[in-house]
Protein backbone atom coordinates (compact mmCIF):
# COMPACT_ATOMS: atom_id res chain seq x y z
CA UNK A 1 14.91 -5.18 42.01
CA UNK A 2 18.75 -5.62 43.12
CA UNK A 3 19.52 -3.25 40.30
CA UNK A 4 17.01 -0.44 41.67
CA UNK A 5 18.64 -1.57 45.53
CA UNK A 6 22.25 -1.04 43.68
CA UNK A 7 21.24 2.32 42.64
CA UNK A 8 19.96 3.59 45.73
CA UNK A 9 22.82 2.57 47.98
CA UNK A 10 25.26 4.17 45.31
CA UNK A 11 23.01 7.21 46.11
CA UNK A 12 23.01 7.62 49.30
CA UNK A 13 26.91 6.89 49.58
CA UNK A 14 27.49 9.68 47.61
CA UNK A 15 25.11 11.75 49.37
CA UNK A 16 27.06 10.84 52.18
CA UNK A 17 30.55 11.58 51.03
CA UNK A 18 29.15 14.66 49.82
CA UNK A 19 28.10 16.12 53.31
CA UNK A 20 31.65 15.57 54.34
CA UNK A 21 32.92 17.62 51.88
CA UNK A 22 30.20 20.33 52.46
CA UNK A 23 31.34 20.21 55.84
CA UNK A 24 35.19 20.53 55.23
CA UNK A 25 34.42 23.26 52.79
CA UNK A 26 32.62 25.22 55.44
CA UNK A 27 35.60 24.35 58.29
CA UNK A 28 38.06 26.27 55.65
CA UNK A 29 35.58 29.34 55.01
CA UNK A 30 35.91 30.28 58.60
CA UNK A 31 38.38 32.86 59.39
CA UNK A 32 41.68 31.95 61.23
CA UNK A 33 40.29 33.35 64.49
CA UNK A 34 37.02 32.13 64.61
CA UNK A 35 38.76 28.31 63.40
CA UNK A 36 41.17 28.75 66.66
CA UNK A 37 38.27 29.36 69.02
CA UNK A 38 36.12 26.31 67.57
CA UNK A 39 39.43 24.14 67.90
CA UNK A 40 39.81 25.02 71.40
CA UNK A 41 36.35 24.45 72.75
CA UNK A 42 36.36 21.39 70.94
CA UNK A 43 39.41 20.67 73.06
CA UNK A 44 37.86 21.57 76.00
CA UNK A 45 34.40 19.59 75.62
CA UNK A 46 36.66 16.70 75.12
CA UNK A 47 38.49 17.12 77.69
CA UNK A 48 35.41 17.19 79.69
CA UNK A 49 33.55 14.14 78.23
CA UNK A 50 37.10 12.23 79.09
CA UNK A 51 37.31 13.47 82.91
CA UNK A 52 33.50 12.76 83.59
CA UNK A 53 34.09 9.38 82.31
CA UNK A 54 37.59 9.01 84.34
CA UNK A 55 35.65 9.99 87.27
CA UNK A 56 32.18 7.93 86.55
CA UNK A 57 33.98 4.63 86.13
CA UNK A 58 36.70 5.07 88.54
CA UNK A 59 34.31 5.99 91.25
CA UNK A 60 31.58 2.89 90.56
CA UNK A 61 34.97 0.78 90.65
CA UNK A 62 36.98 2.01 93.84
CA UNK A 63 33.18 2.02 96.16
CA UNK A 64 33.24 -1.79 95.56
CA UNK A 65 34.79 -3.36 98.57
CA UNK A 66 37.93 -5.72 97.82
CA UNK A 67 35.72 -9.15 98.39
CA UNK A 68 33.09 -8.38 96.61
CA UNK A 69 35.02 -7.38 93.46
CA UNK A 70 36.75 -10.33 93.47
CA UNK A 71 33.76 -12.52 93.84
CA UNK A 72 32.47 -10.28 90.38
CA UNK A 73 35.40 -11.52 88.98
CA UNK A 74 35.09 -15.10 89.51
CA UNK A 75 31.16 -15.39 88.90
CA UNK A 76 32.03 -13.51 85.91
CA UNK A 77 34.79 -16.42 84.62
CA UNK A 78 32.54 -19.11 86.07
CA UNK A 79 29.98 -17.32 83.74
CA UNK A 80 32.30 -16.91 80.44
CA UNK A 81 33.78 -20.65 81.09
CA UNK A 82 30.05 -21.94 80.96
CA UNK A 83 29.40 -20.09 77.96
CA UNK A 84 32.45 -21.12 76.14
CA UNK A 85 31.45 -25.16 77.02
CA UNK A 86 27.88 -24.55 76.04
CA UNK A 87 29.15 -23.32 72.55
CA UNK A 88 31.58 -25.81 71.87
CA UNK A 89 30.08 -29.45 70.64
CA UNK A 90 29.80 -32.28 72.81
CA UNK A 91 33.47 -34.53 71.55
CA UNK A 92 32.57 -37.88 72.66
CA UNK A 93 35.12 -39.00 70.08
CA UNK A 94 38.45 -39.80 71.66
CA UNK A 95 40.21 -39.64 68.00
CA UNK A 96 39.57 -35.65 68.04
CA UNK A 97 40.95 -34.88 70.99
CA UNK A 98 44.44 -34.75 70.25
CA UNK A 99 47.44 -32.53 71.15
CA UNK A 100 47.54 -31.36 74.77
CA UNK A 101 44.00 -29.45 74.61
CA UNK A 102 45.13 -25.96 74.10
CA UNK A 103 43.25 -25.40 70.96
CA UNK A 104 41.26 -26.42 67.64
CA UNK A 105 43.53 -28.43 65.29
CA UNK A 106 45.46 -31.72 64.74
CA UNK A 107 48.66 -31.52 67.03
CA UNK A 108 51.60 -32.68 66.84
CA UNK A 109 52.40 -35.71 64.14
């Protein structure tokens, strides 16, 4: 059974490496002109994509007054600081809590 799993992942792998190259090979059949005008409208759509999402997030941002972006922030760390203590074990142990609390390990000896 692993060997038949083996055997189908090495498949599809190649498979997959070998659409890439299908796909480069048809890039370089193109002639030079047609290659420039595919560059540049790939330019362009990118450029696009990147100023709608400029715009999108900048906009949601900036129509957030002052207070209540700051009160995001700290429910946000109140949030991430609970998380962090619910993931860590309870150290009742005094013996592991050495060095001046800044991290995992054994401090200073």
């Amino acid at each position: 059974m692993k060997r038949l799993f083996a055997l189908a992942v090495l498949l599809l792998s190649l498979l997959g490496s070998a659409g890439g190259v299908w796909a480069q090979g048809y890039w370089r059949d193109l002639p030079p002109e047609e290659r420039r005008q595919l560059r540049q409208q790939m330019r362009e759509h990118w450029q696009q994509e990147r100023e709608i999402r400029r715009e999108e997030g900048a906009l949601r941002w900036r129509d957030v007054p002052q207070e209540d972006r700051r009160r995001l922030r700290d429910e946000m760390r109140e949030q991430r600081a609970w998380q962090e203590q619910r993931e860590r074990p309870n150290r009742a142990d005094p013996r592991e809590r050495r060095g001046d609390g800044r991290g995992e390990g054994r401090g200073w000896r």
